[in-house]
Protein backbone atom coordinates (compact mmCIF):
# COMPACT_ATOMS: atom_id res chain seq x y z
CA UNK A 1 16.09 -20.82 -17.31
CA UNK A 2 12.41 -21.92 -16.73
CA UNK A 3 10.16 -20.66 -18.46
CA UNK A 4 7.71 -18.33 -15.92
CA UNK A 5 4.06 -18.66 -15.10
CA UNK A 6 3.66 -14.73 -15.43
CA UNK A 7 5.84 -12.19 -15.45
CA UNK A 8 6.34 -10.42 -12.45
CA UNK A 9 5.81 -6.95 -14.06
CA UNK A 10 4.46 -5.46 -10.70
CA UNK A 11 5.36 -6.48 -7.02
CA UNK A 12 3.62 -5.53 -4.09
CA UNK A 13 6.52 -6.49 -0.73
CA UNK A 14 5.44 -6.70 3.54
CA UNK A 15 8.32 -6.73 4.92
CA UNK A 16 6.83 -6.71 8.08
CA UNK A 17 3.35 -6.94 9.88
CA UNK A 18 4.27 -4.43 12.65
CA UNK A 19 2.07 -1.06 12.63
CA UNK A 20 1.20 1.84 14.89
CA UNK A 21 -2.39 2.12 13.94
CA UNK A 22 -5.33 -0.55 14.53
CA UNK A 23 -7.83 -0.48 11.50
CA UNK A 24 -10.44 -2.38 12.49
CA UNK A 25 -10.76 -3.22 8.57
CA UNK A 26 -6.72 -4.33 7.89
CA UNK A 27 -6.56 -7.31 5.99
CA UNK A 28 -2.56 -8.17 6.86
CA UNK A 29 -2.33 -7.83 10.77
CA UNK A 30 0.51 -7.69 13.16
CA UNK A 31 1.21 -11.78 13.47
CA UNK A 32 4.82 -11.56 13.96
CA UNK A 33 7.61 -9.15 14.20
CA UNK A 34 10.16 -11.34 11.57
CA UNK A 35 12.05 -9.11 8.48
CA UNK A 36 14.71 -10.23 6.19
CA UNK A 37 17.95 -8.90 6.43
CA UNK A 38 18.36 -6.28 4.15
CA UNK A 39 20.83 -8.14 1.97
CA UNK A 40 18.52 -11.13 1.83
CA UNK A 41 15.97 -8.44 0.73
CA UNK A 42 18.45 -7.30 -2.18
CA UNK A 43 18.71 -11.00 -3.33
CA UNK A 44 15.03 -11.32 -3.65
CA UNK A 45 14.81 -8.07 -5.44
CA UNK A 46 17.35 -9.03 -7.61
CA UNK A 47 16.12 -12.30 -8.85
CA UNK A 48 12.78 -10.94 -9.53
CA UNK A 49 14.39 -7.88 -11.69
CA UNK A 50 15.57 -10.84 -13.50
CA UNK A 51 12.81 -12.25 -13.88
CA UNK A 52 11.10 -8.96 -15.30
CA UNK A 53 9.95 -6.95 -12.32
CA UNK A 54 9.81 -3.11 -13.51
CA UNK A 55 7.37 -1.61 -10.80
CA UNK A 56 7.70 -2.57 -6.81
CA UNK A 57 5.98 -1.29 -3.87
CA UNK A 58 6.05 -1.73 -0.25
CA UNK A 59 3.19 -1.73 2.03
CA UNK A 60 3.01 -3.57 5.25
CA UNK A 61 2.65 -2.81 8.25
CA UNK A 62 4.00 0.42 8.86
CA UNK A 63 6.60 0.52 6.56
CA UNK A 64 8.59 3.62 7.98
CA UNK A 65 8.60 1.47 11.34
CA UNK A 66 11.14 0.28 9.53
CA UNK A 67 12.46 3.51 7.38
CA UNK A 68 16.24 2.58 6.80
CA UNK A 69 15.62 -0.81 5.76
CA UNK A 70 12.91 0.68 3.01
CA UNK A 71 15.31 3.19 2.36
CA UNK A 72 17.95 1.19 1.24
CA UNK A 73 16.18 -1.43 -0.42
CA UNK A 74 14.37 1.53 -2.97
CA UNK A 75 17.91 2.80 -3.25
CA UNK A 76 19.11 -0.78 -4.63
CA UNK A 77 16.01 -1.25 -6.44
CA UNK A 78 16.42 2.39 -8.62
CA UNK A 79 20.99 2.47 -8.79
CA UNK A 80 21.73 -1.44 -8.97
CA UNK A 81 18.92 -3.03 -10.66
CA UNK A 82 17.59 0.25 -12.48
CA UNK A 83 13.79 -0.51 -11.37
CA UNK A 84 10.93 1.43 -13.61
CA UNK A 85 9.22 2.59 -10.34
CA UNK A 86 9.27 2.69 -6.55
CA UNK A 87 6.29 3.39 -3.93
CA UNK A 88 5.48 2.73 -0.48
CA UNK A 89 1.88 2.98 1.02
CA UNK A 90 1.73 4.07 4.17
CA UNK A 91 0.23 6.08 6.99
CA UNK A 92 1.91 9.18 6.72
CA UNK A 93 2.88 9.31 10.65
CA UNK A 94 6.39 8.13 10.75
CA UNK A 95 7.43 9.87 7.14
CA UNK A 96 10.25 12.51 8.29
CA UNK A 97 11.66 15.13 5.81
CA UNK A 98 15.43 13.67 6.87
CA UNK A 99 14.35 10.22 5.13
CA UNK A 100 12.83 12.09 2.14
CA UNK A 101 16.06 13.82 1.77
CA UNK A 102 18.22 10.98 2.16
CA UNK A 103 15.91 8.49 -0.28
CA UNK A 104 13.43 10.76 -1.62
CA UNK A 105 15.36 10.24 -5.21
CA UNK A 106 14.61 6.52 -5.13
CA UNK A 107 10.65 7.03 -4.94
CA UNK A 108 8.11 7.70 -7.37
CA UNK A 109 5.04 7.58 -5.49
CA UNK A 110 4.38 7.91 -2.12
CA UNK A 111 0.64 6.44 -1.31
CA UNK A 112 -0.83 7.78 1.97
CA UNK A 113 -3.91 5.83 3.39
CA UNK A 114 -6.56 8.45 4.40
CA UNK A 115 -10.22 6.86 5.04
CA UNK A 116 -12.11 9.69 6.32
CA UNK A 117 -11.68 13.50 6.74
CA UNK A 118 -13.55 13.40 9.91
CA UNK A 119 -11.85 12.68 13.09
CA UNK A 120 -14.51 10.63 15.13
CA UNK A 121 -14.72 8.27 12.31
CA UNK A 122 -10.97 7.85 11.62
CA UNK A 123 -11.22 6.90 15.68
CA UNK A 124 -13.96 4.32 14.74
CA UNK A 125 -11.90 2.98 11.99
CA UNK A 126 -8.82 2.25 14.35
CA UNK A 127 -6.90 5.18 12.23
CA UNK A 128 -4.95 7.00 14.80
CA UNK A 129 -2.45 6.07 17.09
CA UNK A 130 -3.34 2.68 18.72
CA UNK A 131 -1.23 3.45 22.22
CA UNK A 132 -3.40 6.65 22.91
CA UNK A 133 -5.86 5.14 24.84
CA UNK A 134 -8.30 7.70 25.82
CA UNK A 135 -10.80 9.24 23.84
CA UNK A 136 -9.62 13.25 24.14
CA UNK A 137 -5.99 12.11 23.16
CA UNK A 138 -7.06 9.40 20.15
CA UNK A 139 -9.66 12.34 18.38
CA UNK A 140 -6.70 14.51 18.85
CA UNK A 141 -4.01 12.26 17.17
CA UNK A 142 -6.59 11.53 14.74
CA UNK A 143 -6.95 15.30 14.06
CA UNK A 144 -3.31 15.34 13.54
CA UNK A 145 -3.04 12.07 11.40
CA UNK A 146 -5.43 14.07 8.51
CA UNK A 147 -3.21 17.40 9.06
CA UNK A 148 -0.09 14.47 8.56
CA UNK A 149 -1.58 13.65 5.17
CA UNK A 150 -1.65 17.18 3.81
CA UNK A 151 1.91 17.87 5.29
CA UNK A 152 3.69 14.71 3.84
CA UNK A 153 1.75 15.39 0.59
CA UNK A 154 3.38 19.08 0.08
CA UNK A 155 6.95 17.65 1.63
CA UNK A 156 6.62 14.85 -1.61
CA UNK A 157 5.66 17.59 -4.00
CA UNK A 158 8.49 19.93 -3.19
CA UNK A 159 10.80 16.86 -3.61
CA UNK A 160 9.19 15.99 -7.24
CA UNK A 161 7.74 12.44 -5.60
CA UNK A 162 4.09 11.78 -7.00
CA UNK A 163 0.89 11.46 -4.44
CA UNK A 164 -1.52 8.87 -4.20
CA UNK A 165 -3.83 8.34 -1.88
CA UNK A 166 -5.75 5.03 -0.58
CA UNK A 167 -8.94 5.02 0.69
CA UNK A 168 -11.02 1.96 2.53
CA UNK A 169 -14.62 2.31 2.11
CA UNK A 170 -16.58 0.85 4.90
CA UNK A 171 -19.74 1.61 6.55
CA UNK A 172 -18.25 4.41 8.54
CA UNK A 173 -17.46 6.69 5.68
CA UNK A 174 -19.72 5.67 2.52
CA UNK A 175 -21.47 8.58 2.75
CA UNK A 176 -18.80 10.81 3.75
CA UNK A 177 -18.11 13.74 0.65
CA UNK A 178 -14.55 14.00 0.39
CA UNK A 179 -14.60 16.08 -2.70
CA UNK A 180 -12.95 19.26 -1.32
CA UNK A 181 -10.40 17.53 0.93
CA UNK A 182 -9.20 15.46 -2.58
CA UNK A 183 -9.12 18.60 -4.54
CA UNK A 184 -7.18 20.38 -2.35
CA UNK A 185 -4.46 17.03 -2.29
CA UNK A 186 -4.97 16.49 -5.84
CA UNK A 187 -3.13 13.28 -5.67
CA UNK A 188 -1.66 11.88 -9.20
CA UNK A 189 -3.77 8.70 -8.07
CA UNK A 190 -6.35 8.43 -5.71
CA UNK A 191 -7.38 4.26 -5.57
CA UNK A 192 -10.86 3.79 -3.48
CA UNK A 193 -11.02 0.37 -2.16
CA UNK A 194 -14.25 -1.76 -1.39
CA UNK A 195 -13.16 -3.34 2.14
CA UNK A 196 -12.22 -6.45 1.88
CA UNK A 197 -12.59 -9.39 3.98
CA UNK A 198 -9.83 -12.34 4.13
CA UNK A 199 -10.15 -15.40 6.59
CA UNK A 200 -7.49 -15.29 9.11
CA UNK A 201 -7.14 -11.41 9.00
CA UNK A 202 -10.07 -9.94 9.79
CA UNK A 203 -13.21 -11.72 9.08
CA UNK A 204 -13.29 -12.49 13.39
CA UNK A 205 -14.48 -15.37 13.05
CA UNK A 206 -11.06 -16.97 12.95
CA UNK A 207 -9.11 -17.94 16.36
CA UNK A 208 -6.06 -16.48 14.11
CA UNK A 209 -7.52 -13.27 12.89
CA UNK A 210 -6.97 -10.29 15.07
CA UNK A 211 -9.76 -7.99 13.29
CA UNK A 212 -13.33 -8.43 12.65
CA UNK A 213 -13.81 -6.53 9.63
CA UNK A 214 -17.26 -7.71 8.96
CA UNK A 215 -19.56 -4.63 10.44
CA UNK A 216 -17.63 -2.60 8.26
CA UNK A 217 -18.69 -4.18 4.77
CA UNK A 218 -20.59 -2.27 2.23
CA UNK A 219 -23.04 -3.50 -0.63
CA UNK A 220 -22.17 -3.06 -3.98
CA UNK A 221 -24.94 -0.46 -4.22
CA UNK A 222 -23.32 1.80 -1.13
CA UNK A 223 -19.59 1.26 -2.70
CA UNK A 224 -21.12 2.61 -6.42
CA UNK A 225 -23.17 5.47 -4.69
CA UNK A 226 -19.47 6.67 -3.18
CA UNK A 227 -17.70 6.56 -6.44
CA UNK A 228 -20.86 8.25 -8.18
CA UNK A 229 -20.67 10.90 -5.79
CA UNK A 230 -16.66 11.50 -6.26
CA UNK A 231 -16.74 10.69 -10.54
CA UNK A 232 -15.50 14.17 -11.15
CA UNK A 233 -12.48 13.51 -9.75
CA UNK A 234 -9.77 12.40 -12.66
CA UNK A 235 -7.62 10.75 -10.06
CA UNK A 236 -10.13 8.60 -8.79
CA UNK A 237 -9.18 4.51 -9.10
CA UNK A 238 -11.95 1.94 -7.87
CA UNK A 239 -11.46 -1.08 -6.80
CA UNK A 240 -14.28 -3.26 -5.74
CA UNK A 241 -13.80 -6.89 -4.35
CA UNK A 242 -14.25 -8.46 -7.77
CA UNK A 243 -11.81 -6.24 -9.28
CA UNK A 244 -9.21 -7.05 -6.47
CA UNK A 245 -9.27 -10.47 -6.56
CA UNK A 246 -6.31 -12.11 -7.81
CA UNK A 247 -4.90 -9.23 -9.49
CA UNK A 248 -1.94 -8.09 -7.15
CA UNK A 249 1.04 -10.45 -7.21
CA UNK A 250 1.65 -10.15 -2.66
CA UNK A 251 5.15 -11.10 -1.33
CA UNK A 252 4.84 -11.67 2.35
CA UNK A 253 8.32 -11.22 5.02
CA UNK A 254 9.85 -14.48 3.66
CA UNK A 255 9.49 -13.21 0.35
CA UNK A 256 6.50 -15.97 -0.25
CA UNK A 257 3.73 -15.02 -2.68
CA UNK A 258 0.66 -15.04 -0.69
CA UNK A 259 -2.30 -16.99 -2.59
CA UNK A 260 -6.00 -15.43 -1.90
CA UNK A 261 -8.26 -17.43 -3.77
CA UNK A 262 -9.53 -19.24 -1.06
CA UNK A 263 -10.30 -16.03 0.63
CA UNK A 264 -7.38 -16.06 2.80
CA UNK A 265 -4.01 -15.67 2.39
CA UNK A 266 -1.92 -18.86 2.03
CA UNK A 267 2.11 -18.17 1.91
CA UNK A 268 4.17 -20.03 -0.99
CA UNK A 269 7.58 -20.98 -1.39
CA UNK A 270 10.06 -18.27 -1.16
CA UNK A 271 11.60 -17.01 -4.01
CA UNK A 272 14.56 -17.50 -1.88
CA UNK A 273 14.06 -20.81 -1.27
CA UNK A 274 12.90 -21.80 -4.94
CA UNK A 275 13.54 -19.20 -7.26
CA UNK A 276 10.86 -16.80 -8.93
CA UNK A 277 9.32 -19.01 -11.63
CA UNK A 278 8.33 -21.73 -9.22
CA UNK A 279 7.00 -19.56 -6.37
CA UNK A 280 4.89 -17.59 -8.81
CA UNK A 281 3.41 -21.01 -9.54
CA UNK A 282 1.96 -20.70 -5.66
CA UNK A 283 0.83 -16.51 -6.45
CA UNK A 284 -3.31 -17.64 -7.48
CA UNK A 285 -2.36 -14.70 -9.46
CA UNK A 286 -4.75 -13.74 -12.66
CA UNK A 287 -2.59 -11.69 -14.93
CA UNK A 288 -5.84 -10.72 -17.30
CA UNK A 289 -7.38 -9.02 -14.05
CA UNK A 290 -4.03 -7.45 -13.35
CA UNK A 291 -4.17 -5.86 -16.97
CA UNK A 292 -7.48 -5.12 -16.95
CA UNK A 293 -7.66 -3.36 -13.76
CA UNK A 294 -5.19 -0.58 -14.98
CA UNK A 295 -2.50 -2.54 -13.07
CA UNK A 296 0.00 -0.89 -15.84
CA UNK A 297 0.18 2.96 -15.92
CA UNK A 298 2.57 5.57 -16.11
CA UNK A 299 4.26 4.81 -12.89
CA UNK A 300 7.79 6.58 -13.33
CA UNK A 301 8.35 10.12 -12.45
CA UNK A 302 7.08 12.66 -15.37
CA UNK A 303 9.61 14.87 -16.83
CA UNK A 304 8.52 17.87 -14.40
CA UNK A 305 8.51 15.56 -11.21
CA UNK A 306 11.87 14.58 -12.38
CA UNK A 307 12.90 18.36 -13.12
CA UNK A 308 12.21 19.06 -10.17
CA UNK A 309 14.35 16.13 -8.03
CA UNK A 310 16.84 16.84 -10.23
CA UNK A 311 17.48 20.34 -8.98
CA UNK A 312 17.00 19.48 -4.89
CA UNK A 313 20.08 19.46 -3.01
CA UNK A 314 19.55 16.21 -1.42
């Protein structure tokens, strides 16, 4: 076997670009409707298990567009290849308690992207509903996309899956205290992200990107003030830009690692097509910033978490 560049400890899969929502700030937009079929999925998954995967996660997208196909493939991940950990970030709108009962035992973490506790600037931010057009019915879907958060938080916790939030900060919401809303989650993990701009995506500049991004950027200053004012919470993770950068190992719908270090996104060769140890070759991928990040933590479900899925009837 070759020898590998890195190993693929932790693996962060798009299966597809579709989504419900329109944040003005998302850095992997809606370009194309395409996902694997699930059993070229499995394959992939497989072959990087080999290769010494022990942590995946799904983002997209909406992922739950999509809910079976997740389903099954975290289902694969935890009884067939016996996978350390399993997460999906997502909105929280299309999460039913059906699909938590049916896969729920295949998930460690479910991450649920909440940017603001205030509805007018979750509208701003493109964080409701994107085929409500009217103002009255987007404030009140974005009313009901923070209530979402707090219900699919307790529906995890009665199932023994762990919460973590994600949080974009952008001009809209760097002052914005969310202290009270974040104790009253109290998410295992709660990562606060710098935004992030990536040619193609969202820097509108780009006949390819369908976001501009750029009136939502912070300073350094502004992104430290927001942590300084939340430091009290243990389950807060920052991430600024510098931080980010080439630390996440990104598998796009073709199962190509996507390379950011020319500030875009530039898709590989698919494991598929190549096999892990060459595509990770095309990843741009800094292992040192992965470790020193925190990229490793204890990402499995804790003995009480597990007590407690143990004893659902599922």
């Amino acid at each position: 076997m070759e020898e590998l560049p890195v190993v693929p400890v932790s693996v962060n899969y798009f299966p597809h670009r579709q989504c419900n929502y329109s944040c003005e700030f998302c850095f992997h937009t809606t370009k194309n409707l395409k996902i694997l079929p699930l059993e070229e999925a499995k394959r992939g998954m497989a072959m990087l298990a080999a290769a010494g995967m022990k942590k995946m996660n799904i983002s997209g997208g909406e992922p739950f567009l999509q809910a079976r196909f997740i389903g099954e493939l975290f289902k694969y991940c935890k009884e067939d290849l016996g996978i350390e950990s399993c997460s999906v970030v997502n909105n929280g709108s299309k999460v039913t308690e059906k699909w938590l009962d049916t896969y729920g035992k295949y998930l460690d973490f479910m991450a649920i992207s909440i940017d603001s506790f205030d509805p007018e600037t979750n509208i701003q931010l493109g964080r409701s509903d994107k085929s409500l057009g009217d103002n009255s019915s987007a404030k009140s879907a974005s009313k009901d996309h923070i209530q979402r958060v707090f219900q699919v938080a307790e529906w995890c916790r009665r199932r023994g899956i762990m919460v973590k939030l994600n949080s974009v900060i952008t001009k809209l919401n760097h002052l914005e205290d969310m202290n009270e809303a974040i104790e009253e989650l109290n998410p295992f993990r709660w990562k606060v992200f710098q935004v992030l701009i990536l040619k193609g995506e969202n820097d509108g500049a780009d006949s390819n990107s369908l976001r501009d991004g750029r009136k939502l950027v912070v300073s350094d200053e502004q992104f430290k003030a927001f942590l300084e004012r939340h430091k009290n919470q243990q389950s807060l993770v920052p991430e600024d830009n510098e931080t980010m950068k080439d630390s996440y190992l990104l598998l796009d719908e073709d199962l190509c690692f996507l390379n950011c270090q020319g500030g875009d996104k530039k898709p590989g060769r698919s494991v598929l097509e190549v096999g892990v140890a060459e595509a990770l070759k095309d990843a741009g991928f800094d292992e040192k910033t992965f470790m020193n990040r925190g990229g490793v933590f204890e990402w499995s479900r804790d003995e009480e978490a597990q007590r407690i899925a143990n004893e659902m009837d599922w």
